[in-house]
PDB file of N, CA and C in Angstrom:
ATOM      1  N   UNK A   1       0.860  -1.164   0.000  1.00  0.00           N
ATOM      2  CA  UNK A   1       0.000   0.000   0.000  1.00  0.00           C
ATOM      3  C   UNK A   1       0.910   1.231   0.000  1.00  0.00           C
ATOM      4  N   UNK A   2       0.856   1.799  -1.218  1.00  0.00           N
ATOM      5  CA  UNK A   2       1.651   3.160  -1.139  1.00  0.00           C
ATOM      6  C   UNK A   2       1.178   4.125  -0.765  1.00  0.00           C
ATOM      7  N   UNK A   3       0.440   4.978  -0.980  1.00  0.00           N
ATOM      8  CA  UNK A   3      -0.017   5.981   0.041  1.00  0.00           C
ATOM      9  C   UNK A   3      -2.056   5.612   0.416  1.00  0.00           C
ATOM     10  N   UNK A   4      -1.947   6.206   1.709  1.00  0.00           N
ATOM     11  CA  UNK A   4      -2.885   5.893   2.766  1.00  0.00           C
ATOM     12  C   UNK A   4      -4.460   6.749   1.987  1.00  0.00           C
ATOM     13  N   UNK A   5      -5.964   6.063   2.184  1.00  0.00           N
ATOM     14  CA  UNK A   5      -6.737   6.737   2.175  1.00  0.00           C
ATOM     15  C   UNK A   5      -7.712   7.273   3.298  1.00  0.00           C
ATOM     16  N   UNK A   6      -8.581   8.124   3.377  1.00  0.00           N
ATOM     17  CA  UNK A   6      -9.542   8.662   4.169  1.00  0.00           C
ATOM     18  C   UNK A   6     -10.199   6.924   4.612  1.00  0.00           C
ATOM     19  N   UNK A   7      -9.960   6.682   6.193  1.00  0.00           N
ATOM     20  CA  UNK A   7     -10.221   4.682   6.418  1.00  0.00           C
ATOM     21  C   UNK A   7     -11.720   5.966   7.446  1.00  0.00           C
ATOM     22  N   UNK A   8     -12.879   5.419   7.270  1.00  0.00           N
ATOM     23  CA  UNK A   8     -14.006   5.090   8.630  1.00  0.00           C
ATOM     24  C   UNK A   8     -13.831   4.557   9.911  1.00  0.00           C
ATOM     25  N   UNK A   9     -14.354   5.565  10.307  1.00  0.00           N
ATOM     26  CA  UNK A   9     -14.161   5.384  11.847  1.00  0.00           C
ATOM     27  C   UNK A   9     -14.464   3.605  12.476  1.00  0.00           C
ATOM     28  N   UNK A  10     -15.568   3.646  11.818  1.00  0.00           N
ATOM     29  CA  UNK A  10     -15.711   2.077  12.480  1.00  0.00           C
ATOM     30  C   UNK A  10     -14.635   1.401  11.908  1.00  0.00           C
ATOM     31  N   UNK A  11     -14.242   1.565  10.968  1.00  0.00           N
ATOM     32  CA  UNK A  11     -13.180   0.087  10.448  1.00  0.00           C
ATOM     33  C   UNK A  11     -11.759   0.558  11.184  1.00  0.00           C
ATOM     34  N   UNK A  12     -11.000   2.145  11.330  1.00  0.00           N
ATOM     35  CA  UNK A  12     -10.101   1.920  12.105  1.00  0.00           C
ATOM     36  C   UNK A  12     -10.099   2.077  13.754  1.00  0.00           C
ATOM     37  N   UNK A  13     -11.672   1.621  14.166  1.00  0.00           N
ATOM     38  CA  UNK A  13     -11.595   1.438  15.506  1.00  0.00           C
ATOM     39  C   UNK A  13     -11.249  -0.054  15.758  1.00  0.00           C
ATOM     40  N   UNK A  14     -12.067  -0.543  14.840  1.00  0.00           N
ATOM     41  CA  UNK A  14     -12.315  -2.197  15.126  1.00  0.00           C
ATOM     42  C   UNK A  14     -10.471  -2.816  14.388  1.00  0.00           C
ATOM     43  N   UNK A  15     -10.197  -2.328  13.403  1.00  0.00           N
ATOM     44  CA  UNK A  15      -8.918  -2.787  13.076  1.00  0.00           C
ATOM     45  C   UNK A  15      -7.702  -2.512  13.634  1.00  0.00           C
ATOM     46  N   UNK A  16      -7.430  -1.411  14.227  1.00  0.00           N
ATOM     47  CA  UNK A  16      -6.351  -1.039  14.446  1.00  0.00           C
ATOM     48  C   UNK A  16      -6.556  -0.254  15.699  1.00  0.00           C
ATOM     49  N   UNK A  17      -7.707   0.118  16.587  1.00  0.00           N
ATOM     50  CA  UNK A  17      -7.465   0.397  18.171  1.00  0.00           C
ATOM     51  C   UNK A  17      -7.778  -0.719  18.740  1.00  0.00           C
ATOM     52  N   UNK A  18      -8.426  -1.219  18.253  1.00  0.00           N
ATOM     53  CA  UNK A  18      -8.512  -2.803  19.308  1.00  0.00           C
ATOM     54  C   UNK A  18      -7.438  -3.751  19.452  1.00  0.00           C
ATOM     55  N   UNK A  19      -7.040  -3.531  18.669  1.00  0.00           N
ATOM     56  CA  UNK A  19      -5.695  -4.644  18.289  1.00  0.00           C
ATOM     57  C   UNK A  19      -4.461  -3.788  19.134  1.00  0.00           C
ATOM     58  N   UNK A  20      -4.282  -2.460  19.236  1.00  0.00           N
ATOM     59  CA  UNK A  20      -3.060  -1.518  19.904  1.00  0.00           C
ATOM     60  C   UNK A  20      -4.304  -1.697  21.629  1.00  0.00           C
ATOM     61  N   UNK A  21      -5.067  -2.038  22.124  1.00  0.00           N
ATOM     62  CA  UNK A  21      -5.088  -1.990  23.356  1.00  0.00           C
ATOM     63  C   UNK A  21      -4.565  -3.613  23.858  1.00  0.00           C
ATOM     64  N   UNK A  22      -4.379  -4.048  23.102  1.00  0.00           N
ATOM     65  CA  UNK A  22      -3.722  -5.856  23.347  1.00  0.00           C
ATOM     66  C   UNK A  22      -2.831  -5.639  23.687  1.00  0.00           C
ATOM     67  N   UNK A  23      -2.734  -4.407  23.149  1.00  0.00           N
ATOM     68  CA  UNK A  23      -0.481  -4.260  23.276  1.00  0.00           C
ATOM     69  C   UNK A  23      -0.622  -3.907  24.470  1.00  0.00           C
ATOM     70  N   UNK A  24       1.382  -4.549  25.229  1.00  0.00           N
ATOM     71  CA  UNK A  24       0.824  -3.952  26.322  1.00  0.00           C
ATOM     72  C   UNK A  24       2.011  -2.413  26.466  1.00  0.00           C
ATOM     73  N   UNK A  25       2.555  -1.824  25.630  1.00  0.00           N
ATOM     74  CA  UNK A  25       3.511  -0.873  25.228  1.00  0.00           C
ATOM     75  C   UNK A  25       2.134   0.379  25.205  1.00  0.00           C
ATOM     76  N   UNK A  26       1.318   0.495  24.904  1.00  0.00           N
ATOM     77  CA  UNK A  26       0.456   1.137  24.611  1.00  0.00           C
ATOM     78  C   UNK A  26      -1.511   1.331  25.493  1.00  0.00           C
ATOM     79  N   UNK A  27      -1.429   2.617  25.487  1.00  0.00           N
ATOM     80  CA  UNK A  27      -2.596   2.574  26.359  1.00  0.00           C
ATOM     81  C   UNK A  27      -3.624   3.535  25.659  1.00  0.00           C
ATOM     82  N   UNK A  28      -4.943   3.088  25.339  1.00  0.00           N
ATOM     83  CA  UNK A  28      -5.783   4.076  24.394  1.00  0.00           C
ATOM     84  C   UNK A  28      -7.089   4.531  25.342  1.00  0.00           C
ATOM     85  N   UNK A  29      -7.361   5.251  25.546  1.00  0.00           N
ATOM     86  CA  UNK A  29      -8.054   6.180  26.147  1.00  0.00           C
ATOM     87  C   UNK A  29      -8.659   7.433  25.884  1.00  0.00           C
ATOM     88  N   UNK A  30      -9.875   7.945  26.708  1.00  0.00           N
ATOM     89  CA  UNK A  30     -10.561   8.781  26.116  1.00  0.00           C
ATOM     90  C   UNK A  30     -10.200  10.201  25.967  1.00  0.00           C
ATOM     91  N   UNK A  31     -10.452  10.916  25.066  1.00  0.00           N
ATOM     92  CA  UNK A  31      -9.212  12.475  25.157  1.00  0.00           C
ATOM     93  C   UNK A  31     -10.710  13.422  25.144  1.00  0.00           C
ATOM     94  N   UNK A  32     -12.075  12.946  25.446  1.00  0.00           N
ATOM     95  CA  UNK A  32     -12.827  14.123  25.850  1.00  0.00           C
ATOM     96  C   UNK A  32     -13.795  13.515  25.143  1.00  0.00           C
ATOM     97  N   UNK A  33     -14.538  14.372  24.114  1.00  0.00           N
ATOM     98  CA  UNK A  33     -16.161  13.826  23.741  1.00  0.00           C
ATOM     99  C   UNK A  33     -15.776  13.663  21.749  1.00  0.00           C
ATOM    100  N   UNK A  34     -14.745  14.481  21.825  1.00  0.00           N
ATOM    101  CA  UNK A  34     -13.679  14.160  20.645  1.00  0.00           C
ATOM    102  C   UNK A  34     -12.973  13.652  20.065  1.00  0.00           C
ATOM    103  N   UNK A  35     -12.232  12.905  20.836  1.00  0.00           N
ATOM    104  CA  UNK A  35     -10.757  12.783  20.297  1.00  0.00           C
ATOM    105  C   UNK A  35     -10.691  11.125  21.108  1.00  0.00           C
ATOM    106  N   UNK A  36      -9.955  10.307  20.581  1.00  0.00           N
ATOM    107  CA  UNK A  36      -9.257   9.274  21.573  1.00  0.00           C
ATOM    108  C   UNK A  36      -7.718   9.487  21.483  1.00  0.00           C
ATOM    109  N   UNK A  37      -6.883   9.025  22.924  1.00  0.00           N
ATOM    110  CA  UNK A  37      -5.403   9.404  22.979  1.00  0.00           C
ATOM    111  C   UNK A  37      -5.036   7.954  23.199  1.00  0.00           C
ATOM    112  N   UNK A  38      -4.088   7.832  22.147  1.00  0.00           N
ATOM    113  CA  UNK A  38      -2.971   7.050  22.239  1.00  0.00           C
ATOM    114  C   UNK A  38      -1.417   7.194  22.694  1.00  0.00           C
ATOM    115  N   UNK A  39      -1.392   6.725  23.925  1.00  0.00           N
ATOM    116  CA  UNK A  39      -0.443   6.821  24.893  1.00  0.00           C
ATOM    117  C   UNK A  39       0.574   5.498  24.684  1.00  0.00           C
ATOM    118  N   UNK A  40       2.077   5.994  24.678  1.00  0.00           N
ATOM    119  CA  UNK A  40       3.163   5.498  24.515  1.00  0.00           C
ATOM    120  C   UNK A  40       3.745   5.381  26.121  1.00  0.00           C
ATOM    121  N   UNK A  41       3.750   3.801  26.704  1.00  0.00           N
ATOM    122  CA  UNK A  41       4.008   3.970  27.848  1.00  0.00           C
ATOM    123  C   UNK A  41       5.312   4.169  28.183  1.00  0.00           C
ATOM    124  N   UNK A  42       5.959   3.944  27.364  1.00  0.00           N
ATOM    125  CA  UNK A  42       8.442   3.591  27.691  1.00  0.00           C
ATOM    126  C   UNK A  42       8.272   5.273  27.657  1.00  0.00           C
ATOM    127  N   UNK A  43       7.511   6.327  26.889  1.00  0.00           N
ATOM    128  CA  UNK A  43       7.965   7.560  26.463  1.00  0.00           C
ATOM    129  C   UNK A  43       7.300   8.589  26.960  1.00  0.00           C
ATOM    130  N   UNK A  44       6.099   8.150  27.305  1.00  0.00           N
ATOM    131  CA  UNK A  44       5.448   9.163  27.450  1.00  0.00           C
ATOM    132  C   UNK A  44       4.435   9.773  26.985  1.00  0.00           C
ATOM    133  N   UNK A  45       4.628   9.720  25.467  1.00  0.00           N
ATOM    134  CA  UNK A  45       4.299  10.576  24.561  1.00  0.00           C
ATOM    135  C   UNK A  45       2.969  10.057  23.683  1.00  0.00           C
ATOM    136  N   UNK A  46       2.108  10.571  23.261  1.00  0.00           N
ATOM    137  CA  UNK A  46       0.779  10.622  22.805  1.00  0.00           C
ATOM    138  C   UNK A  46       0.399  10.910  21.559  1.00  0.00           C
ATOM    139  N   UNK A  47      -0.483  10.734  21.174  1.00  0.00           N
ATOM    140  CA  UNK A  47      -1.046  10.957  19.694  1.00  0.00           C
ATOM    141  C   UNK A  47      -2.822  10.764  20.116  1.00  0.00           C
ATOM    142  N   UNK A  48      -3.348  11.799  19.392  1.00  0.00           N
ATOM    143  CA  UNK A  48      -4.815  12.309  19.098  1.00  0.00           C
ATOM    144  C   UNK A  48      -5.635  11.894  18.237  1.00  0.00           C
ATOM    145  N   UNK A  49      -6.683  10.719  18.265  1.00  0.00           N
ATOM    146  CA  UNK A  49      -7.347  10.853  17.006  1.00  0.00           C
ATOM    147  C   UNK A  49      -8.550  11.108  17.188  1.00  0.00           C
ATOM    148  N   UNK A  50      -9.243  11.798  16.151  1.00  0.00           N
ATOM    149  CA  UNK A  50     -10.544  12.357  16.291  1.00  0.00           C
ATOM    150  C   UNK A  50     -11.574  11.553  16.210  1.00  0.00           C
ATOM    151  N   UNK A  51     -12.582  10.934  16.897  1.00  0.00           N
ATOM    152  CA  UNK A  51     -13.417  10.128  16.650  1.00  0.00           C
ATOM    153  C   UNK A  51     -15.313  10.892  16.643  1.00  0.00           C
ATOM    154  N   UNK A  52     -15.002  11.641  16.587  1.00  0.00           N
ATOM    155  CA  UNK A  52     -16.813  12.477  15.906  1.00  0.00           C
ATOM    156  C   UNK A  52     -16.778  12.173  14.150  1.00  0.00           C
ATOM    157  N   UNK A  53     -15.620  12.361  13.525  1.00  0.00           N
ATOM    158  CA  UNK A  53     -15.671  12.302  12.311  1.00  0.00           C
ATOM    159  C   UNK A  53     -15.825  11.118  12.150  1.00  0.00           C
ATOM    160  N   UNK A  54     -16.671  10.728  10.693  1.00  0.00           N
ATOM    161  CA  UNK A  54     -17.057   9.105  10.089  1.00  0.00           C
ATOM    162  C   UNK A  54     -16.141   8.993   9.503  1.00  0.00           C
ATOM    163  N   UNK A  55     -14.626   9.951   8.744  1.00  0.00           N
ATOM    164  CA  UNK A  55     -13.858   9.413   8.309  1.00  0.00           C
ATOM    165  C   UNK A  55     -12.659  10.075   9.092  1.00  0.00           C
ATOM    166  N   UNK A  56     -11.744   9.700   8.995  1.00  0.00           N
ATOM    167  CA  UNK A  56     -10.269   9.802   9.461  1.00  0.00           C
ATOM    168  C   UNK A  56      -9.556   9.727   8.286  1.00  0.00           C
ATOM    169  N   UNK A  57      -8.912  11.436   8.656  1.00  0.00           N
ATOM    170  CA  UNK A  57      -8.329  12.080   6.677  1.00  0.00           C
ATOM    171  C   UNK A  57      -6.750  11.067   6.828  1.00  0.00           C
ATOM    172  N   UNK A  58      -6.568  11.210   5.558  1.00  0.00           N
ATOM    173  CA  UNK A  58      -5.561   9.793   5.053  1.00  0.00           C
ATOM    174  C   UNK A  58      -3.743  11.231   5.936  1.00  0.00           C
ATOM    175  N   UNK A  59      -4.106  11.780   5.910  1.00  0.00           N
ATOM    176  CA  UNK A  59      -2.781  12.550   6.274  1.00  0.00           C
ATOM    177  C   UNK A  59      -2.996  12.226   7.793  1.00  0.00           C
ATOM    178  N   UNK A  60      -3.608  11.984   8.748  1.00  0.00           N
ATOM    179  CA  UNK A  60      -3.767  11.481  10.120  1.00  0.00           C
ATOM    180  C   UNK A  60      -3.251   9.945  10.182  1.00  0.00           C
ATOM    181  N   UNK A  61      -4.210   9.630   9.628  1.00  0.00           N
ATOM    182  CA  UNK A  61      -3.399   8.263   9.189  1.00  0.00           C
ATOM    183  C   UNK A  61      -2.298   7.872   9.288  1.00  0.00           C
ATOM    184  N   UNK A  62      -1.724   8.669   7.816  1.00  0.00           N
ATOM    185  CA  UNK A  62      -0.548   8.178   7.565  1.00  0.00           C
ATOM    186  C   UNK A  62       0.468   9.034   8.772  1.00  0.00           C
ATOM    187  N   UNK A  63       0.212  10.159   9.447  1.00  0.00           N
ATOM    188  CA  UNK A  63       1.339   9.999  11.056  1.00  0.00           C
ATOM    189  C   UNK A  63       0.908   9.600  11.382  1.00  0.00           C
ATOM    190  N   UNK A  64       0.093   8.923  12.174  1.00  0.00           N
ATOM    191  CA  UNK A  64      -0.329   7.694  12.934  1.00  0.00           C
ATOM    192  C   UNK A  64       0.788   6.667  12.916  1.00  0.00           C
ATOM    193  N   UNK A  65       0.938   6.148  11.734  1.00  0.00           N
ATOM    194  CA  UNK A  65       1.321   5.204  10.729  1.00  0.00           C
ATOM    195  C   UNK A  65       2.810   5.366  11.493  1.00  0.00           C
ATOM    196  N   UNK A  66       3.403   6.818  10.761  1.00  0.00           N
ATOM    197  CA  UNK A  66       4.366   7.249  11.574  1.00  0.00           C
ATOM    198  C   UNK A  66       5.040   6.947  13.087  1.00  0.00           C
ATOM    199  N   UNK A  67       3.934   7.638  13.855  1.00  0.00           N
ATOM    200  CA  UNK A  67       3.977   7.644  15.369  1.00  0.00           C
ATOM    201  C   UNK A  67       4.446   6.509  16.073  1.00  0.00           C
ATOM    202  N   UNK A  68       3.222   5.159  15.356  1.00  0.00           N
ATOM    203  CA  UNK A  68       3.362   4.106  15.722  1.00  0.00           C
ATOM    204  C   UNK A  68       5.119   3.494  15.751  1.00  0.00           C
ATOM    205  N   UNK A  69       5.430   3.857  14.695  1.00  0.00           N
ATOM    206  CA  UNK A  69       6.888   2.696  13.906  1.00  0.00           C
ATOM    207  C   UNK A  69       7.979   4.091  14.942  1.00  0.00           C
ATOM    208  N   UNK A  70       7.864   5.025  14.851  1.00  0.00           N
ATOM    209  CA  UNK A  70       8.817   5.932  15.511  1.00  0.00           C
ATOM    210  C   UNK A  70       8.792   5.302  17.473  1.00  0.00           C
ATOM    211  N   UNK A  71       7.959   4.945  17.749  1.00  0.00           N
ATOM    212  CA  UNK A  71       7.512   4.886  19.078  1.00  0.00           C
ATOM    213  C   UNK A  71       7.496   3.240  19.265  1.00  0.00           C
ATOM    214  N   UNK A  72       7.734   2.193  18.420  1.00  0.00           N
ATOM    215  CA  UNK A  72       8.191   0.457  17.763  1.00  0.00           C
ATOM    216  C   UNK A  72       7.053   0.093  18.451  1.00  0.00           C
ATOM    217  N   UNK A  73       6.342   0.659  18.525  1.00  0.00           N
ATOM    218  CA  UNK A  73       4.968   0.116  18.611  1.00  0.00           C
ATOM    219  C   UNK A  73       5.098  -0.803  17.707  1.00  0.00           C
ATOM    220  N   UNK A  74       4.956  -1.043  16.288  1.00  0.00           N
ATOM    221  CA  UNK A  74       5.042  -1.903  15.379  1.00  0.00           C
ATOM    222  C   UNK A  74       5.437  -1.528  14.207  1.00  0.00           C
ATOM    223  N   UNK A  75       5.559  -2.478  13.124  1.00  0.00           N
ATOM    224  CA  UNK A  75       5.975  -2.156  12.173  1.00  0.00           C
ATOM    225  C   UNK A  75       5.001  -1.453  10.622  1.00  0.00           C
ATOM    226  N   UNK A  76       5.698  -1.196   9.822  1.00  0.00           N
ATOM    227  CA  UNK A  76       4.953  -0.318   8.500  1.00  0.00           C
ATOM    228  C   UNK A  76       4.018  -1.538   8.099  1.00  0.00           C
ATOM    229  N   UNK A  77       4.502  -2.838   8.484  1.00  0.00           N
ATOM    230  CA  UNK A  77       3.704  -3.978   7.123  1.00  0.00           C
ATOM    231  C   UNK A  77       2.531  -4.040   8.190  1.00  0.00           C
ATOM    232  N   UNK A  78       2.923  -4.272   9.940  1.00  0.00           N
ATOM    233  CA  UNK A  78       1.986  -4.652  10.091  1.00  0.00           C
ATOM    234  C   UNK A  78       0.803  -3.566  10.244  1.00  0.00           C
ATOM    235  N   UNK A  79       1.044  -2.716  10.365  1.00  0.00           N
ATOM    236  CA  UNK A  79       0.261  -1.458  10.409  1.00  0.00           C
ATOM    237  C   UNK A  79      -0.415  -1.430   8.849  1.00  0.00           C
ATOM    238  N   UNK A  80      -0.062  -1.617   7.580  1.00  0.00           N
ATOM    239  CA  UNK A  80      -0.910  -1.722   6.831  1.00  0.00           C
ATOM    240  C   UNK A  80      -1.608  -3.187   6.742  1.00  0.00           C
ATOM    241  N   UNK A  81      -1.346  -3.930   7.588  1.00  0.00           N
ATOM    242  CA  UNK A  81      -1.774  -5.270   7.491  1.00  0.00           C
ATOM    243  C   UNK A  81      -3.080  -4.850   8.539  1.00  0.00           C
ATOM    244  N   UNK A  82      -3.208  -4.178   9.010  1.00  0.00           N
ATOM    245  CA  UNK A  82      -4.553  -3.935  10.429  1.00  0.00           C
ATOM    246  C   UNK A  82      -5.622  -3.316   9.896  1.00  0.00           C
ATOM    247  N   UNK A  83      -5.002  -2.079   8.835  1.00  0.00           N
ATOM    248  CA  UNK A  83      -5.797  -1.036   8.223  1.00  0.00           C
ATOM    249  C   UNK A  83      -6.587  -1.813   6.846  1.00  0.00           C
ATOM    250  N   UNK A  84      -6.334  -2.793   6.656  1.00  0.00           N
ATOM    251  CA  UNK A  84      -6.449  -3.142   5.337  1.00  0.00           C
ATOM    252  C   UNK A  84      -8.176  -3.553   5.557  1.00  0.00           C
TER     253      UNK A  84
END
């Protein structure tokens, strides 16, 4: 998959946050009536995704995508292997 599209909320809740709360490197939680936060536990450090919107724009995504592999959460294949 070369570059990322606009994925629905339901498909990257059910594909790819359910599967990152298994992990145990990672903690996903609520960021208000907006947003869910994905928390990096070795670092600290967090990432925002918006969940009011039915889609999630492909440039979120793809740092997501980012965040994840920077933070070894996991890797590029398997991260397009979740989204798929």
């Amino acid at each position: 998959m070369g570059e990322y599209a606009n994925v629905k909320y339901k498909k990257f809740k059910k594909g790819i946050l359910k599967w990152l709360e298994k992990k145990d490197d990672i903690r996903v939680e609520s960021g208000g009536k907006h947003h869910i936060k994905v928390c990096c536990i070795h670092n600290g450090e967090s990432f925002t995704v918006p969940k009011r919107h039915n889609e999630i724009d492909k440039f979120i995504v793809k740092d997501f995508m980012k965040w994840l592999v920077k933070n070894e959460v996991c890797t590029k294949d398997e991260f397009d292997e979740k989204i798929k």
